[in-house]
Protein backbone atom coordinates (compact mmCIF):
# COMPACT_ATOMS: atom_id res chain seq x y z
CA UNK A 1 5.94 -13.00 4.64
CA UNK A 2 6.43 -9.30 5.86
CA UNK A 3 6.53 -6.89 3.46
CA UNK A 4 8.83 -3.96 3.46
CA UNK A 5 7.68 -0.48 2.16
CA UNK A 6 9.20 2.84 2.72
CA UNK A 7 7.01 5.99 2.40
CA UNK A 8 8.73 9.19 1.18
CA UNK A 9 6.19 11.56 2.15
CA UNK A 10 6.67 14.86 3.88
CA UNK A 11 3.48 16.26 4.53
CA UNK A 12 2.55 14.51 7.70
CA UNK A 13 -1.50 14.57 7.00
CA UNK A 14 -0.78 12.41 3.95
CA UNK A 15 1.45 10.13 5.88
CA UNK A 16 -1.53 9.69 8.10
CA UNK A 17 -4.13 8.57 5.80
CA UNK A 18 -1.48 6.49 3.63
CA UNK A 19 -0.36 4.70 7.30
CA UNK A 20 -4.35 3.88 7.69
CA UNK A 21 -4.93 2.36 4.34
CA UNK A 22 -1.95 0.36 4.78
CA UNK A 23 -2.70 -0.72 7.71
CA UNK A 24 -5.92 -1.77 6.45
CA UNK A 25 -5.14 -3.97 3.58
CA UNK A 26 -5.04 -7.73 4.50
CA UNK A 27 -0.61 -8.39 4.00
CA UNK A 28 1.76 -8.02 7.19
CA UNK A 29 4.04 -5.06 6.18
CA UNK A 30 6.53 -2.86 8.29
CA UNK A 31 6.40 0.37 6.86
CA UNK A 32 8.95 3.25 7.23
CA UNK A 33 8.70 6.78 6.79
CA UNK A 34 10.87 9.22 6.02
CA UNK A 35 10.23 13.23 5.38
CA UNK A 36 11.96 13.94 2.43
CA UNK A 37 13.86 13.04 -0.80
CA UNK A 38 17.60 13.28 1.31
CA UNK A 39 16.08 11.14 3.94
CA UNK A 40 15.31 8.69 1.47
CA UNK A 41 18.39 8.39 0.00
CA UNK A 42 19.79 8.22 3.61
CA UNK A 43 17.88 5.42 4.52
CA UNK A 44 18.58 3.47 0.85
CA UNK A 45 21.82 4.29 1.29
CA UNK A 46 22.18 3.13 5.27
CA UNK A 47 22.83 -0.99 5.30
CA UNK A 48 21.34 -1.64 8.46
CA UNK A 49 18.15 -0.26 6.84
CA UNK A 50 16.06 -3.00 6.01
CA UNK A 51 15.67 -2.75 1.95
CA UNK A 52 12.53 -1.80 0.82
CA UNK A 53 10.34 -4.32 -1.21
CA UNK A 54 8.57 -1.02 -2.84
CA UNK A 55 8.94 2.62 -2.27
CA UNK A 56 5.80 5.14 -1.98
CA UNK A 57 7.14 8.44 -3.21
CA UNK A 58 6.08 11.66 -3.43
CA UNK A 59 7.26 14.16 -6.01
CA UNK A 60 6.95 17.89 -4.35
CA UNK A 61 9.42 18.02 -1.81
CA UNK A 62 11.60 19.70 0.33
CA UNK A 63 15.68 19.44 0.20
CA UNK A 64 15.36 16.91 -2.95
CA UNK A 65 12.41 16.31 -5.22
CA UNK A 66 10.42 12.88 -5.95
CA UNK A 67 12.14 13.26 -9.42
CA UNK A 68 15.42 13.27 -8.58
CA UNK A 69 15.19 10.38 -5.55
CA UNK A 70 13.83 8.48 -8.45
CA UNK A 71 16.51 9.33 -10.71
CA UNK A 72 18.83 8.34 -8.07
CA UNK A 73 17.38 4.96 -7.39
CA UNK A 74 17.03 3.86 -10.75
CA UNK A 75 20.68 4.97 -11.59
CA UNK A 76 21.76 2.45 -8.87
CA UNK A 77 22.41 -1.38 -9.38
CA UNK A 78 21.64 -2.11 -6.37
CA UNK A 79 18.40 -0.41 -5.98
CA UNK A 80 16.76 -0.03 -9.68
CA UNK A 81 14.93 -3.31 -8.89
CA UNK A 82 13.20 -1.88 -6.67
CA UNK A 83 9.30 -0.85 -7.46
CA UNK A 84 8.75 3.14 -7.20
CA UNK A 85 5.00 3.89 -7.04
CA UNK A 86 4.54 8.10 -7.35
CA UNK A 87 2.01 9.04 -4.97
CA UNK A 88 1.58 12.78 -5.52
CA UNK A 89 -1.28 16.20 -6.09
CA UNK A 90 0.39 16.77 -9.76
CA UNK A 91 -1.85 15.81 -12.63
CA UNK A 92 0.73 17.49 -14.57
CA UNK A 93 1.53 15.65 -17.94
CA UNK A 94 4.93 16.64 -17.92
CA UNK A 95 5.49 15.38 -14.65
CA UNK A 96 3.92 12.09 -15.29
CA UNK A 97 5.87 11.71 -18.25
CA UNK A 98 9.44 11.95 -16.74
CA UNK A 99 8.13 9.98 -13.61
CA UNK A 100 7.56 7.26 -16.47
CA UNK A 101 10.60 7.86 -18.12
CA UNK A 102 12.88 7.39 -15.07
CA UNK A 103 11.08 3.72 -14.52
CA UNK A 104 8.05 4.35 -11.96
CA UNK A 105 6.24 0.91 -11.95
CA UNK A 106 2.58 3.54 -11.35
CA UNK A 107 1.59 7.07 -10.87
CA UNK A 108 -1.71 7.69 -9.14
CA UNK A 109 -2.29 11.36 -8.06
CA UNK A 110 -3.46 11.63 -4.08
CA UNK A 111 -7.17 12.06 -3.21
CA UNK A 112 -8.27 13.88 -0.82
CA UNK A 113 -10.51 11.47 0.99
CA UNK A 114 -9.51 8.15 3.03
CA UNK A 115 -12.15 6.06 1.57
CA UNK A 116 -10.99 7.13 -2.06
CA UNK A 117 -7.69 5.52 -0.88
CA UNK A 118 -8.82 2.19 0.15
CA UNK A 119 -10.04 1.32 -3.03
C-alpha cells in the first residue's frame, strides 16, 4: 500500500527537512508538494490529482492562509474526510484553537532541528 500525502508548505527549507523525515519512516508514500494555500486547493480541486490520504499544512502563508485551506476542505463533502495535520512556527493559542475548531486531526508546531522531526 502507497500512501498519498500532500504537503502545503511554502517555505522551501521546511519542505526539505519534512521530505527527509518522510522519506525516512518505514511506509511507501508518494508525496506532493505544493507552495501555497491556492495551490492546494488547485490540486484538491484538479481530478487527475491523486487524492490525498492526509494533508501536511502549514498555517502562515502566502495568497491563502493554512486557516482558510482548512476551512475550505472541511466545508467540502468530498474532502472533509480527509486528515489535516497543522505543521506550523505558531504556538499561538488562538491559532491552535480555530485550527481545532475547523477539524485538524493534530497540531504540532515545527522544530527547528531534523532529528527533533524524526521522532
Amino acid at each position: 500500500m502507497c500512501v498519498e500525502l500532500l504537503l502545503v508548505e511554502d517555505y522551501k527549507a521546511d519542505a526539505m527537512i519534512l521530505l527527509e523525515a518522510i522519506e525516512r519512516v518505514e511506509f511507501k508514500s508518494n508525496v506532493h508538494h505544493v507552495l501555497d494555500g491556492k495551490d492546494a486547493v488547485e490540486y484538491l480541486s484538479n481530478d487527475n490529482s491523486p487524492r490525498p490520504d492526509m494533508i501536511l499544512l502549514d498555517l502562515n502563508m502566502p495568497r491563502m492562509n493554512g486557516h482558510e485551506v482548512l476551512q475550505w476542505i472541511k466545508q467540502d463533502d468530498n474532502r472533509r474526510d480527509i486528515p489535516v495535520g497543522i505543521l506550523t512556527t505558531s504556538s499561538d493559542e488562538a491559532d491552535i484553537k480555530k485550527a481545532y475548531q475547523n477539524y485538524a486531526s493534530y497540531y504540532i508546531i515545527k522544530t527547528t532541528t531534523f532529528n527533533a522531526l524524526e521522532t
